[in-house]
C-alpha atoms as a PDB file:
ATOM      1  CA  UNK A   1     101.661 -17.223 -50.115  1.00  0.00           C
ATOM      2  CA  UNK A   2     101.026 -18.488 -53.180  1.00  0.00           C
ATOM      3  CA  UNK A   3      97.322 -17.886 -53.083  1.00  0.00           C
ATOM      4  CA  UNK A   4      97.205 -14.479 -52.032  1.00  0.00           C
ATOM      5  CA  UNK A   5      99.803 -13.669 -55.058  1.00  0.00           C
ATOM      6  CA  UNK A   6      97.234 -14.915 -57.268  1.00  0.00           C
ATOM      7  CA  UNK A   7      94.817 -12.734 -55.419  1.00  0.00           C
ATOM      8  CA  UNK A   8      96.278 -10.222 -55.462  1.00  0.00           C
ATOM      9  CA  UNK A   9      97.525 -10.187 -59.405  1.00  0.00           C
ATOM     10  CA  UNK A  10      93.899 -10.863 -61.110  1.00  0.00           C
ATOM     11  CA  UNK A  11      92.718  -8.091 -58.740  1.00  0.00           C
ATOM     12  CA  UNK A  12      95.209  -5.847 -60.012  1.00  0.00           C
ATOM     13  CA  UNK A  13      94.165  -7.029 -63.463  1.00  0.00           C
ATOM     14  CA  UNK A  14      90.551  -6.684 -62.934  1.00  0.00           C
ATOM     15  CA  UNK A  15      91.119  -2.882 -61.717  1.00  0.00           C
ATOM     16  CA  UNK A  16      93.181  -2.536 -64.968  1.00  0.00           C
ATOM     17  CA  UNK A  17      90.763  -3.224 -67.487  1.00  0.00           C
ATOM     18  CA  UNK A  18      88.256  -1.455 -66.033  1.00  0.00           C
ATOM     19  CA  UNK A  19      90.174   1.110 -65.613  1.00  0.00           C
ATOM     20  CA  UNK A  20      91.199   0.570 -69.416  1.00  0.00           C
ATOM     21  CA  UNK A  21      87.028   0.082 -70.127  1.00  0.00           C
ATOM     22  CA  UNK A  22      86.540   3.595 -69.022  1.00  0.00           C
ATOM     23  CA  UNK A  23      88.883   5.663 -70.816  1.00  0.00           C
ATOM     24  CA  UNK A  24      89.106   3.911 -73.525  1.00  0.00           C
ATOM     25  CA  UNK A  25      87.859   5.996 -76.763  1.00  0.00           C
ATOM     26  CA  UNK A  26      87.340   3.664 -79.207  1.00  0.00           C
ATOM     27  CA  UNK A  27      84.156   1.621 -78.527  1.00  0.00           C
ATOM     28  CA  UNK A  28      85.620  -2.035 -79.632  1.00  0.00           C
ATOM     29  CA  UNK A  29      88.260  -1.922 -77.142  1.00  0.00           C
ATOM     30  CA  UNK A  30      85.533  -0.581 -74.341  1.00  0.00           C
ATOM     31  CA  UNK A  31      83.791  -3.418 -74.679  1.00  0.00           C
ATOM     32  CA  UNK A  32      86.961  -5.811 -75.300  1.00  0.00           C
ATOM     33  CA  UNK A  33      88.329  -4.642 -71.858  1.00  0.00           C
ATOM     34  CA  UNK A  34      84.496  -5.213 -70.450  1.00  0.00           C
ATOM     35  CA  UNK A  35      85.131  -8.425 -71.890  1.00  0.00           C
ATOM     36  CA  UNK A  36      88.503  -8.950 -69.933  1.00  0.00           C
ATOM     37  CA  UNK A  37      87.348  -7.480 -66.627  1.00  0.00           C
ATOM     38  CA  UNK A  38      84.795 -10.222 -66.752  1.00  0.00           C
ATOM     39  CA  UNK A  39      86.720 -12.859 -67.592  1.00  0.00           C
ATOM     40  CA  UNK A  40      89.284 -11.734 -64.291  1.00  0.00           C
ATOM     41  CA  UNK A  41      86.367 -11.925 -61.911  1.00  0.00           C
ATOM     42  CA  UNK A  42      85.500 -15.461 -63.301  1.00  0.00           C
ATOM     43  CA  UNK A  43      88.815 -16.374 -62.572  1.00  0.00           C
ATOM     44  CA  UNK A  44      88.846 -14.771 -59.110  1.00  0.00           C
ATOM     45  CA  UNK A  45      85.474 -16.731 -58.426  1.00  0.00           C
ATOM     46  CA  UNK A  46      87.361 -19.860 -59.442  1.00  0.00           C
ATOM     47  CA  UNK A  47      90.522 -19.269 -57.024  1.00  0.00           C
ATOM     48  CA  UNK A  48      88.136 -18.549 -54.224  1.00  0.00           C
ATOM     49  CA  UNK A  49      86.439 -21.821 -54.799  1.00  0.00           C
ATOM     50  CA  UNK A  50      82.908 -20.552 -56.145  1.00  0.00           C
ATOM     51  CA  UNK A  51      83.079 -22.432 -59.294  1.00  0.00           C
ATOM     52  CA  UNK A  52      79.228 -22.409 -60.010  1.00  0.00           C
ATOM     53  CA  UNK A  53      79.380 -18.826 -59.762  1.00  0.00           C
ATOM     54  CA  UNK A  54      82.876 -18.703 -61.706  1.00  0.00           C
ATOM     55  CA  UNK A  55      81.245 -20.576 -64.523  1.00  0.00           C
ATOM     56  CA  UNK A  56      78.177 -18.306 -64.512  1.00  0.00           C
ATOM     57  CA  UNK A  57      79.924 -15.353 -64.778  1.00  0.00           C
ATOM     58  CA  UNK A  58      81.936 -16.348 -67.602  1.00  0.00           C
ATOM     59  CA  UNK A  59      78.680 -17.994 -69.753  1.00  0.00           C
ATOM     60  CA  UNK A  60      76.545 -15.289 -68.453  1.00  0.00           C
ATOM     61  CA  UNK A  61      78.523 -12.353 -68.156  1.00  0.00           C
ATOM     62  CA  UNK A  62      81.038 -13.078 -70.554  1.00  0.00           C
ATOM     63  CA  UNK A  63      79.333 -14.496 -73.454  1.00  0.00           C
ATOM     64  CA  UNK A  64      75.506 -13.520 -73.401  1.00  0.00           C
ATOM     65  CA  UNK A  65      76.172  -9.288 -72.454  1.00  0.00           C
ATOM     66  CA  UNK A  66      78.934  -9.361 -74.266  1.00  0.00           C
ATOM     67  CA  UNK A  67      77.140 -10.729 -77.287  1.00  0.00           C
ATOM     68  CA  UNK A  68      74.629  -8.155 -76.954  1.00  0.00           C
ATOM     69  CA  UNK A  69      77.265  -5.554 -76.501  1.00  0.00           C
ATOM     70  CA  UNK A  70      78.655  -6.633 -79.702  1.00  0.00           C
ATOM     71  CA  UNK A  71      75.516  -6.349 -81.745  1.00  0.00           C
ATOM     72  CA  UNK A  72      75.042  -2.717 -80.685  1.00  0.00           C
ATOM     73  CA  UNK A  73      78.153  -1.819 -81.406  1.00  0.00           C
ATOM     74  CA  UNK A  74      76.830  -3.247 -85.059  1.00  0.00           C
ATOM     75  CA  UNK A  75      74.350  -0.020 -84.773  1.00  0.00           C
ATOM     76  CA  UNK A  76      77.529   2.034 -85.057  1.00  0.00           C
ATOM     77  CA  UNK A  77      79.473   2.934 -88.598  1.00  0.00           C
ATOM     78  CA  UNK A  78      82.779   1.603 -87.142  1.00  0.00           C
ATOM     79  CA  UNK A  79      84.859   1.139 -90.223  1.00  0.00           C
ATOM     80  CA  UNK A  80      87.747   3.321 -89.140  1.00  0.00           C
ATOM     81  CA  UNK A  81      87.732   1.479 -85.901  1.00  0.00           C
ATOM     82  CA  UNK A  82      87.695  -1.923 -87.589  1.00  0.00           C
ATOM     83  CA  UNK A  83      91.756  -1.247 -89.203  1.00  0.00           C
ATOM     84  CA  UNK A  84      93.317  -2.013 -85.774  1.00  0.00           C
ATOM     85  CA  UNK A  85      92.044  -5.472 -85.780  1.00  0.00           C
ATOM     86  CA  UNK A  86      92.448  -6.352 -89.310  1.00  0.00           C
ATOM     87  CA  UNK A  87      96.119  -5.608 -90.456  1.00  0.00           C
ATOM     88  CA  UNK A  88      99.842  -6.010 -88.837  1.00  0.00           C
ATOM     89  CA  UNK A  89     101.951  -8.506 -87.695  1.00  0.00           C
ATOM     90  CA  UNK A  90     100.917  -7.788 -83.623  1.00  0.00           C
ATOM     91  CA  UNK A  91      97.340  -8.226 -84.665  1.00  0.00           C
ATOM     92  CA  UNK A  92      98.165 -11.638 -87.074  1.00  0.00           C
ATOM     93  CA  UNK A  93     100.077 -12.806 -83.863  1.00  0.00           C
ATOM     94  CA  UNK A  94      97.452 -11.551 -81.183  1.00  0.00           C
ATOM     95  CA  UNK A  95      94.904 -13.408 -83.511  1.00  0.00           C
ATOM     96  CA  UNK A  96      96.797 -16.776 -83.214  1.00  0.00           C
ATOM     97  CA  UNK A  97      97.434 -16.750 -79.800  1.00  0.00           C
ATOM     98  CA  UNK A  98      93.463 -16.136 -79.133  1.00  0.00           C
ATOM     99  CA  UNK A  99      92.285 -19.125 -81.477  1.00  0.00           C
ATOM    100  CA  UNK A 100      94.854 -21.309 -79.967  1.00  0.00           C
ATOM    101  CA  UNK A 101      93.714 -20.543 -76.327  1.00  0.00           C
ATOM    102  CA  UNK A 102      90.453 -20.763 -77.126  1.00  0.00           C
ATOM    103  CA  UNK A 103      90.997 -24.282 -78.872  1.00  0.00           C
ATOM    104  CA  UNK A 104      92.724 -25.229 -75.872  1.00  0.00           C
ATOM    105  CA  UNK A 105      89.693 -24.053 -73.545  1.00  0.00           C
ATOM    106  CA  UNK A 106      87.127 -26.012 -76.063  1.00  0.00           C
ATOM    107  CA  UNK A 107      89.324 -29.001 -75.712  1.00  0.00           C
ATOM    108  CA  UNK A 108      89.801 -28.844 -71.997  1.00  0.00           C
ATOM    109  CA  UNK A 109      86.059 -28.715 -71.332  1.00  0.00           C
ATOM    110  CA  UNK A 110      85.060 -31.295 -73.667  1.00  0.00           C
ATOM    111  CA  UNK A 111      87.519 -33.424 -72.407  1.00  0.00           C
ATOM    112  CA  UNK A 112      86.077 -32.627 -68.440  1.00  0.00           C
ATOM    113  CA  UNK A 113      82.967 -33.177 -69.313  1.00  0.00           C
ATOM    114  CA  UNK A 114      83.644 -36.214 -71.640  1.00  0.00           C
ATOM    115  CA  UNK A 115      84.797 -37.547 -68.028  1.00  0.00           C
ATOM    116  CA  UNK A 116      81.759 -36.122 -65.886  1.00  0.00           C
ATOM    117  CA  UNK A 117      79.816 -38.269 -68.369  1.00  0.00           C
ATOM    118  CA  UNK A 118      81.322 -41.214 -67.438  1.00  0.00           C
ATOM    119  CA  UNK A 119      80.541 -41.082 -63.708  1.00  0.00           C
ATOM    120  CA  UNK A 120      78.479 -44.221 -62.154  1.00  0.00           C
ATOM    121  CA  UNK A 121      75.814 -43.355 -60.357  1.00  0.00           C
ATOM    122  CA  UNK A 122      78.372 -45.477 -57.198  1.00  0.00           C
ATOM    123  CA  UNK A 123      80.921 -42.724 -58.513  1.00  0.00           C
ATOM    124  CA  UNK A 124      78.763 -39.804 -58.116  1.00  0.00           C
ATOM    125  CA  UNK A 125      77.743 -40.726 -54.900  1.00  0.00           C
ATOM    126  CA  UNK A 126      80.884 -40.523 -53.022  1.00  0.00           C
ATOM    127  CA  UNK A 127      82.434 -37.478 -54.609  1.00  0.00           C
ATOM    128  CA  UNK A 128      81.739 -34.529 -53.388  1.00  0.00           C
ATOM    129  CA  UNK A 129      77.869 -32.911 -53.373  1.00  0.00           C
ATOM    130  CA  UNK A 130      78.346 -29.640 -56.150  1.00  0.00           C
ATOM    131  CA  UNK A 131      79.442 -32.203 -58.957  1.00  0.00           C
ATOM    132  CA  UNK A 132      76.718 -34.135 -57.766  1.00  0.00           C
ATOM    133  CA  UNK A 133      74.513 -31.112 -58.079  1.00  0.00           C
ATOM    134  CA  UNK A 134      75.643 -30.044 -61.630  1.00  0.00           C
ATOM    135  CA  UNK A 135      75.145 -32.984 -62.876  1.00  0.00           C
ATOM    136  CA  UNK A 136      71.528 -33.366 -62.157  1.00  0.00           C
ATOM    137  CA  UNK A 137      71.245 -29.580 -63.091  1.00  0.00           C
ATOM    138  CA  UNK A 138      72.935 -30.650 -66.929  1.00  0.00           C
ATOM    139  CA  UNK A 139      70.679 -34.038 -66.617  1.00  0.00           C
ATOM    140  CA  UNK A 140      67.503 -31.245 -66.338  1.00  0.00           C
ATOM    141  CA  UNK A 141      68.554 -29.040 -68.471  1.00  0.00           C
ATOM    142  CA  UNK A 142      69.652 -31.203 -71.405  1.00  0.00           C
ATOM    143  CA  UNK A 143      66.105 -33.887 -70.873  1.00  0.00           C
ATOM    144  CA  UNK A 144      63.467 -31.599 -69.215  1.00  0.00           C
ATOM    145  CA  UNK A 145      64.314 -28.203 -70.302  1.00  0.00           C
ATOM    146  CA  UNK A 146      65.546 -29.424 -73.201  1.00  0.00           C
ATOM    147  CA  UNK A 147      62.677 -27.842 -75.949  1.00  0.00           C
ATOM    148  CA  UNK A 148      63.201 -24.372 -74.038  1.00  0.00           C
ATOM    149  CA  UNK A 149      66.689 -24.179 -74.092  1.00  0.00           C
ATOM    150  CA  UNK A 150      66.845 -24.763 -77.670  1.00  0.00           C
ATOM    151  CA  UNK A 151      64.018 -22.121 -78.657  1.00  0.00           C
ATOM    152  CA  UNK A 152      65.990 -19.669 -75.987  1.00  0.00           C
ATOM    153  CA  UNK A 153      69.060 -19.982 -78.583  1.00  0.00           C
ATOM    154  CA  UNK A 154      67.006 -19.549 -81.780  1.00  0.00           C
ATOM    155  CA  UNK A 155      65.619 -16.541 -80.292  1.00  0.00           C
ATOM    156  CA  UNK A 156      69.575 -15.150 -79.371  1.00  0.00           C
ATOM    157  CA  UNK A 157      69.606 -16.011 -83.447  1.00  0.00           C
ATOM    158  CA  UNK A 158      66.899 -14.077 -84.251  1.00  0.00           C
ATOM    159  CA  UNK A 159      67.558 -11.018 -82.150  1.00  0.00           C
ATOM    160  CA  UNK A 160      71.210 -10.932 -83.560  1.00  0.00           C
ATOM    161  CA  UNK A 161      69.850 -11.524 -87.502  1.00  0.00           C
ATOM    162  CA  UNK A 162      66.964  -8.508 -86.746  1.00  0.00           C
ATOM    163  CA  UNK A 163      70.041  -5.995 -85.529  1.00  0.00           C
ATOM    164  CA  UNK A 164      71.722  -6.384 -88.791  1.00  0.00           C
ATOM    165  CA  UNK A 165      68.841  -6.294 -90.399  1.00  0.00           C
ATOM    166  CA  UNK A 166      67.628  -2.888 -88.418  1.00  0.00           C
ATOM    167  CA  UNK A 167      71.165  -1.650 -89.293  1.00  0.00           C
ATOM    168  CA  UNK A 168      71.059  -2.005 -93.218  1.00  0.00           C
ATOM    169  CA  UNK A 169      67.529  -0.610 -93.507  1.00  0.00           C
ATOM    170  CA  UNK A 170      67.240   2.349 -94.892  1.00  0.00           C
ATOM    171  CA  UNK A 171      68.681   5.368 -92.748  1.00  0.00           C
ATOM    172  CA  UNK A 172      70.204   2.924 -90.781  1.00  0.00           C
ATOM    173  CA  UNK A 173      73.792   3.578 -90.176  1.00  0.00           C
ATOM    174  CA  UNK A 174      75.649   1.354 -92.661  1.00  0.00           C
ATOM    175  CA  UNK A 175      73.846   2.463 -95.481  1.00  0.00           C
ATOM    176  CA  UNK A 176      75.884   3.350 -98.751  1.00  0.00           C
ATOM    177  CA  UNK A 177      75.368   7.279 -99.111  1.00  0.00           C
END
């Protein structure tokens, strides 16, 4: 009973803010609800067990589009759509609880894989075969793949550094008048 509860109320989240995505006019809180509908599939891919996929849609999904989301909406003059975030006790408090779950998240996951680390090679062997697999798929990544990973994230830097730079040039849309 439990499960299907929990089904049930991150699907009626997930239908919310995308629902709330759609229709809503200001372009910050589009893509903030984007942001949240992604973040409620991630979590229904965790409850159903699929936590490779879980995990991908949260770095994927969650972080990368939104990222680029977020730097087109830099294209855009939004300075009147800026004030909602930046003054008021609601926002100071919706601010605080953010950083604090986030802290807690960036804790969490060093701490679990602080503990993957640990793992024997005896250890790995008799749990079970997907944190067998991600391991040897962090192994690769982090030895093999190591050089491309890296210039993949310098790149991300670049890209983000050019669309500010493409939206102070001149005629660009942030340009004093």
């Amino acid at each position: 009973m439990e499960n299907s509860l929990l089904f049930y109320v991150l699907s009626t989240l997930i239908v919310l803010f995308s629902f709330g995505m759609l229709v809503a006019a200001n372009p910050v809180f589009s893509a903030l609800f984007l942001a949240l509908t992604m973040v409620g599939l991630a979590g229904l891919f965790f409850h159903l067990e699929a936590y490779f996929i879980a995990g991908v849609q949260l770095i994927v999904y969650a972080g990368a589009v939104m990222v680029l989301f977020v730097m087109v909406l830099m294209l855009f003059d939004l300075k009147k759509e800026i004030a909602p975030f930046s003054r008021g006790t609601l926002a100071g408090f919706v601010k605080l609880v953010c950083a604090g779950a986030l802290f807690g998240l960036i804790i969490g996951a060093a701490k679990h894989s602080t503990e993957m680390m640990m793992i024997t090679p005896e250890q790995a062997a008799s749990q079970s075969g997907y944190a067998v697999e991600m391991k040897a798929l962090a192994t690769l990544l982090f030895t093999k793949y190591l050089l491309a990973f890296e210039v993949l994230g310098v790149l991300l830097l670049l890209i983000a550094v050019g669309v500010v730079a493409v939206s102070r040039a001149k005629g660009g849309t942030h340009v004093r008048s």
